[in-house]
Protein backbone atom coordinates (compact mmCIF):
# COMPACT_ATOMS: atom_id res chain seq x y z
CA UNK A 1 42.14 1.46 64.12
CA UNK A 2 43.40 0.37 60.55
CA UNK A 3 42.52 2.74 57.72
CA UNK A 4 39.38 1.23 55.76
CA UNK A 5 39.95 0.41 51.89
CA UNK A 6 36.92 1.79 51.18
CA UNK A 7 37.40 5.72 50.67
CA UNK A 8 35.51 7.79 52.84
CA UNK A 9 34.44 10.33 49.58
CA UNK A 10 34.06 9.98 45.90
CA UNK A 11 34.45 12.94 43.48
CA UNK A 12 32.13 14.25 41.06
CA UNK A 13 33.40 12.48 37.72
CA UNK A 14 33.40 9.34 39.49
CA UNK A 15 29.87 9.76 41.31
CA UNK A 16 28.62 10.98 37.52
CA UNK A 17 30.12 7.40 36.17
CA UNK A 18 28.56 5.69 38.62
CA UNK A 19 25.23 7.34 38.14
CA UNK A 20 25.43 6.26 34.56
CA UNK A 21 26.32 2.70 34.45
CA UNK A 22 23.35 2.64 37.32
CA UNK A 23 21.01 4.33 35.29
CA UNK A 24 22.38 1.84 32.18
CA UNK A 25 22.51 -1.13 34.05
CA UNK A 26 18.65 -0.43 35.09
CA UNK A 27 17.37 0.20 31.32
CA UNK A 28 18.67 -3.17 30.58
CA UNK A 29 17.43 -4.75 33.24
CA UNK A 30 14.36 -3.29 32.03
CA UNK A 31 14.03 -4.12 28.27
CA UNK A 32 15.60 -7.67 28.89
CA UNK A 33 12.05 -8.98 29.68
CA UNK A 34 11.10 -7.97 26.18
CA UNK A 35 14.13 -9.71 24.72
CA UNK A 36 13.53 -13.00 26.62
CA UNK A 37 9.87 -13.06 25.51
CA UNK A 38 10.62 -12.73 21.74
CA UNK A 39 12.91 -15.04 22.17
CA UNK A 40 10.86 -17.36 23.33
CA UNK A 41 8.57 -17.32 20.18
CA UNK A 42 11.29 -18.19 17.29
CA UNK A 43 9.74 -17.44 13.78
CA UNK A 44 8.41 -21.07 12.61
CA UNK A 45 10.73 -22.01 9.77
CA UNK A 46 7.88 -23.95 7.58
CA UNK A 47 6.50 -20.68 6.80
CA UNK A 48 7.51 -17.61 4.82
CA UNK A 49 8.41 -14.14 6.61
CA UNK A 50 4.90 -12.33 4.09
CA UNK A 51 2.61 -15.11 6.92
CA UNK A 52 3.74 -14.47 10.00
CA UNK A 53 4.58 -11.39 12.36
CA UNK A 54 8.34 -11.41 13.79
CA UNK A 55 7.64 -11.85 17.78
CA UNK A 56 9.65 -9.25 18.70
CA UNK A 57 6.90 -7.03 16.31
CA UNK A 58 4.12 -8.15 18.46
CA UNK A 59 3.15 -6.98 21.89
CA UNK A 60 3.41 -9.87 25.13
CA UNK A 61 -0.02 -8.15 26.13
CA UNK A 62 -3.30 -6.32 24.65
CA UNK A 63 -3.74 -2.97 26.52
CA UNK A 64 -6.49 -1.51 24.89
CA UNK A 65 -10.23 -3.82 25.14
CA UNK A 66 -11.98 -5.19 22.39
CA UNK A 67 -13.87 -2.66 20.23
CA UNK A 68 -17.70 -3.39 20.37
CA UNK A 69 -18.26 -3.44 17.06
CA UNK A 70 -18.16 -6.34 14.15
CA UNK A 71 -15.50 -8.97 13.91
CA UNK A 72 -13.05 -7.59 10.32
CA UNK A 73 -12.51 -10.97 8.96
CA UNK A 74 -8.80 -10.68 6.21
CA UNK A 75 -8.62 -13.82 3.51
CA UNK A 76 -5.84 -15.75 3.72
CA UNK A 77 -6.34 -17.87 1.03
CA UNK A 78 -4.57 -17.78 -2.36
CA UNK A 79 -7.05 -18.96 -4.54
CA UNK A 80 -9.31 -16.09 -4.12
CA UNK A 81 -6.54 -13.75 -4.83
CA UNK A 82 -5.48 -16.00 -7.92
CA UNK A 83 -9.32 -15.49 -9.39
CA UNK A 84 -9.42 -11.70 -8.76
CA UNK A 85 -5.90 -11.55 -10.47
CA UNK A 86 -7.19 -13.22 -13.42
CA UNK A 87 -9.91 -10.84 -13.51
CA UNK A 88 -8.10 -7.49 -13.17
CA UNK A 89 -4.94 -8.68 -15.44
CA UNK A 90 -6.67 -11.07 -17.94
CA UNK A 91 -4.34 -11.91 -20.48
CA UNK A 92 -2.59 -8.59 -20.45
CA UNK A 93 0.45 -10.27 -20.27
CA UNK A 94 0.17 -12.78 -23.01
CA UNK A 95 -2.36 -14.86 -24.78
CA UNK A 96 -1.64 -17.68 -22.95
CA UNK A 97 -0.80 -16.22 -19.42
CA UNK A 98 -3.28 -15.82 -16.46
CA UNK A 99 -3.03 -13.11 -14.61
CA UNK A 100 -2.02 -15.05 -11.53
CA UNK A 101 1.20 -16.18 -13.60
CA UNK A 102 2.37 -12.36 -13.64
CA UNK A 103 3.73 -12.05 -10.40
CA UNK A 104 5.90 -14.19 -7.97
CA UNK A 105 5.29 -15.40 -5.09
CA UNK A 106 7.49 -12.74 -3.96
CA UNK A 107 4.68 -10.36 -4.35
CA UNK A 108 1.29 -12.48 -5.29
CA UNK A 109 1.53 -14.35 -2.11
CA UNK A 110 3.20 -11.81 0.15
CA UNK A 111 0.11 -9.59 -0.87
CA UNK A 112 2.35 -6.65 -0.71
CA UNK A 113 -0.01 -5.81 -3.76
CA UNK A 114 -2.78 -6.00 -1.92
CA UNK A 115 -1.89 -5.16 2.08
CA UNK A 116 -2.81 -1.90 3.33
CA UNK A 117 -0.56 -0.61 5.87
CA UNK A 118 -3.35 -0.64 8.46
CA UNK A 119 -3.06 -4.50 8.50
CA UNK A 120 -1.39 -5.91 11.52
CA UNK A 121 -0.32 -2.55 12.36
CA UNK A 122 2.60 -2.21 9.58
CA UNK A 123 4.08 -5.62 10.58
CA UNK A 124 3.56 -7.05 7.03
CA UNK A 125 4.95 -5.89 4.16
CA UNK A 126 2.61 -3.34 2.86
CA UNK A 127 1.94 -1.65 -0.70
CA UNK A 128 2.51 2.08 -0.60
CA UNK A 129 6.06 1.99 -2.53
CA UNK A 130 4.21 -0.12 -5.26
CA UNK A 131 1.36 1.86 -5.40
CA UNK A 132 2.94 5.25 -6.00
CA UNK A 133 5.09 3.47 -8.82
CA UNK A 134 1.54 2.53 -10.26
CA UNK A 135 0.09 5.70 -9.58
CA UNK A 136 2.57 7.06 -11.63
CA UNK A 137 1.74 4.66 -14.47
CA UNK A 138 -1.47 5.21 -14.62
CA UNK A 139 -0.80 9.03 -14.28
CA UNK A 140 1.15 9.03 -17.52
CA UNK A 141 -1.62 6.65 -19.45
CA UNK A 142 -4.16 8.90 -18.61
CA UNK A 143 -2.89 12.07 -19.76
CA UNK A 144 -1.78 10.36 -23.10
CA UNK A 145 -5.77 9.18 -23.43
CA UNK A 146 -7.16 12.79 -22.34
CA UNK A 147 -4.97 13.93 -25.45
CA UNK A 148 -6.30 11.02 -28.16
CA UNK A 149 -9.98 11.88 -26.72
CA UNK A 150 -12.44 15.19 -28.25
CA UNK A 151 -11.64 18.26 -27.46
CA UNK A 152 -13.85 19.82 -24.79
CA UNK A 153 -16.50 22.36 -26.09
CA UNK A 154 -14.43 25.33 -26.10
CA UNK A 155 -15.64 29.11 -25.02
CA UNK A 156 -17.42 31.30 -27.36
CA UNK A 157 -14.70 34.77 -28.01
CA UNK A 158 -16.51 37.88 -28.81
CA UNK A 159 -13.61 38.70 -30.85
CA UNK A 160 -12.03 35.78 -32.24
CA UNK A 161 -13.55 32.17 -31.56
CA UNK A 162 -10.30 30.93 -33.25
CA UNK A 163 -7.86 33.15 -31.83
CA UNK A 164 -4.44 31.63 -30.88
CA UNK A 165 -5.85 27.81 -32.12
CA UNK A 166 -3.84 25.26 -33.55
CA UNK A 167 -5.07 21.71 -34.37
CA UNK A 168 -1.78 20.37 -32.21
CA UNK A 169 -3.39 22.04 -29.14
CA UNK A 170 -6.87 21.35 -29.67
CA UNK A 171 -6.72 18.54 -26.64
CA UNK A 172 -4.99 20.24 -24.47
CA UNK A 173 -7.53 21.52 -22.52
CA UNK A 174 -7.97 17.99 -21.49
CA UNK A 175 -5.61 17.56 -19.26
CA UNK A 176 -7.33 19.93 -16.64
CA UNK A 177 -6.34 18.58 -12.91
CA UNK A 178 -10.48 18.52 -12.67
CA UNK A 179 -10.73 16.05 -15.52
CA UNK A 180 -7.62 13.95 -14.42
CA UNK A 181 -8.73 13.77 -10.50
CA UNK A 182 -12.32 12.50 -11.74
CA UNK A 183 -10.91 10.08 -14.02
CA UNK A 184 -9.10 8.67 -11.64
CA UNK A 185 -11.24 9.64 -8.62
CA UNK A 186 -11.01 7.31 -5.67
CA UNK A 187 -14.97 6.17 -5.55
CA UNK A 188 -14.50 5.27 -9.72
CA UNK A 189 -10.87 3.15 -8.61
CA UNK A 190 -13.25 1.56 -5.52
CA UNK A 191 -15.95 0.42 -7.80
CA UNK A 192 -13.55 -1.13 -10.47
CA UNK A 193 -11.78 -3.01 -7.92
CA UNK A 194 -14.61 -4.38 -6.18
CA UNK A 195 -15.67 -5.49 -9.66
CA UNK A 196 -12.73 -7.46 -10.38
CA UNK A 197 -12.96 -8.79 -7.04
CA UNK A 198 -10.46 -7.16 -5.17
CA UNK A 199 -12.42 -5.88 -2.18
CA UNK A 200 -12.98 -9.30 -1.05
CA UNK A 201 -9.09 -10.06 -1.28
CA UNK A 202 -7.57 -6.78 0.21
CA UNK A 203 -5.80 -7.18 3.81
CA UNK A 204 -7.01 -4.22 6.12
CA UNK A 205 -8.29 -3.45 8.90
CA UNK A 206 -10.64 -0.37 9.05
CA UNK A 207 -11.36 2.03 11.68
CA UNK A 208 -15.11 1.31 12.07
CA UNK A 209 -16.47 -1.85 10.72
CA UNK A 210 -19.71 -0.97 10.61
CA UNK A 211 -18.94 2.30 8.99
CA UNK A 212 -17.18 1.00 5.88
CA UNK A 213 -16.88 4.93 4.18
CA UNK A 214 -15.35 6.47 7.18
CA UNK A 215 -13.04 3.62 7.25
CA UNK A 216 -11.39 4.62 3.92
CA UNK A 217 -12.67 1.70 2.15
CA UNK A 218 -12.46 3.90 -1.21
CA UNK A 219 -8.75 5.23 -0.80
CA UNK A 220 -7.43 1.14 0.20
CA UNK A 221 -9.05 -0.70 -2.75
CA UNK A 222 -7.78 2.51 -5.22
CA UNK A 223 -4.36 2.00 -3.65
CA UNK A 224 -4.96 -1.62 -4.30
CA UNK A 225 -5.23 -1.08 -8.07
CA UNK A 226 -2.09 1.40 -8.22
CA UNK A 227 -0.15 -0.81 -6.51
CA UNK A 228 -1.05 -4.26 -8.92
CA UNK A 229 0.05 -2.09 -11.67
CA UNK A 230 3.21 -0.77 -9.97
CA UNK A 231 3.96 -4.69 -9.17
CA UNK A 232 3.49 -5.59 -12.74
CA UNK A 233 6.27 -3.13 -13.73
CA UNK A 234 8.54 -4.46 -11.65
CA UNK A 235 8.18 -7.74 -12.73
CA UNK A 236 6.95 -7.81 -16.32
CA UNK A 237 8.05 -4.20 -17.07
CA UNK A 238 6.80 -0.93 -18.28
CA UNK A 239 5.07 -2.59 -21.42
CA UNK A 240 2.78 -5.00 -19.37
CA UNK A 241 1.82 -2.37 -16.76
CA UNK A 242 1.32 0.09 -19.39
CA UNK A 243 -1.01 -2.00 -21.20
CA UNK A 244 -3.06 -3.31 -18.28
CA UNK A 245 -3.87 0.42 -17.56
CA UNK A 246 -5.30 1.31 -20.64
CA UNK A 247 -6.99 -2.13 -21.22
CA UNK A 248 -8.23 -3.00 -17.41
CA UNK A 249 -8.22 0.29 -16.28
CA UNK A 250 -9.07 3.03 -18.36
CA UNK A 251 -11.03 1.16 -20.78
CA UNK A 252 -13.64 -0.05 -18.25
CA UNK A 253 -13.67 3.87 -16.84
CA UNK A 254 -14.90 5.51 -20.38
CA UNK A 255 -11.50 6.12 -22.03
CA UNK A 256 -10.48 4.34 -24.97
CA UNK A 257 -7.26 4.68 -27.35
């Protein structure tokens, strides 16, 4: 009988090789299906990358059901967003410049400004980098109004009721975290951007869209308004951002210059 080319035993670093390319060959196998579906929905080339969701972002099929609960309708219009710019910028930015002149279409359009990271799940380009830049603006403005306002009615001393005083220090006690975090409390941002127009313009999606508070409404339209001012410094600079925090911002909340 003539010896058989296969071999009749295979060793353990070969049977450990062959284990792994099996095991390889399967998980491509495997997340080829995902690859052939994305690419069969190219991104459309009339449109910009801030419009659309990449394919490959998107899942073939919904697993969980509908929610029963109220339809969240997001604008995708511009002018809206062009009006509520004009209203929350005004001519912060010059005389004879709208507000929806001050940023590109990089960021106007995009609405990285004014997309919450709950919309389409994080696909889009969302606006927590520019609103911690804005936060920090409007940190910084803040504090330097707390120190041009009154000093607080200071505390009677049985002693000395001007013991360790100094006209230089007599604002200081302004700048309490207490008197910051209500300045700039999240309900006080929420009404000022809905008054500008903002909450109508926002993309989100809450939790509960009959249950608008639980949702978070008041922490997304207060991000909203840190993150138009952190997009304004980065395209008209510190100046312009600077100014349309004391002028749009802190003006219309009780503090002045």
């Amino acid at each position: 009988m003539p010896p058989s080319s296969t071999p009749s035993f295979v060793c353990s670093s070969c049977a450990r090789a062959l284990r792994l390319a099996t095991t390889e060959s399967r998980a491509a196998a495997f997340s080829t299906s995902a690859l052939r579906f994305a690419e069969s929905l190219p991104l459309r080339s009339d449109e910009p990358r801030w419009k659309q969701t990449p394919p490959r972002m998107r899942m073939p099929h919904r697993i969980r059901p509908l929610p029963k609960q109220p339809i969240w309708k997001v604008n995708d219009k511009a002018e809206p967003v062009d009006a509520a710019l004009d209203r929350f910028i005004g001519n912060a930015a010059g005389q004879d410049v709208k507000g929806r002149e001050t940023l590109d279409e990089e960021v106007k359009f995009q609405w990285q400004s004014l997309t919450h990271r709950s919309f389409d799940h994080g696909s889009r380009p969302y606006n927590d980098k520019l609103a911690y830049l804005g936060k920090r603006i409007l940190d910084l403005q803040t504090s330097l109004a707390l120190l041009r306002s009154p000093p607080p009615a200071s505390f009677s001393d049985a002693l000395d009721p001007h013991i360790f005083t100094h006209p230089a220090l007599s604002t200081l006690n302004n700048l309490t975290p207490h008197t910051k975090g209500s300045t700039l409390s999240p309900k006080r941002l929420a009404q000022l951007a809905t008054s500008y127009g903002l909450k109508s313009v926002v993309r989100w999606k809450p939790r509960q869209t009959a249950n608008m508070e639980s949702s978070g409404e008041e922490v997304v339209l207060a991000t909203a308004v840190y993150a138009v001012v952190g997009a304004l410094a980065l395209q008209k600079g510190g100046e312009v951002a600077a100014r349309v925090a004391r002028e749009r911002v802190l003006k219309p909340l009780g503090l002045k210059d």
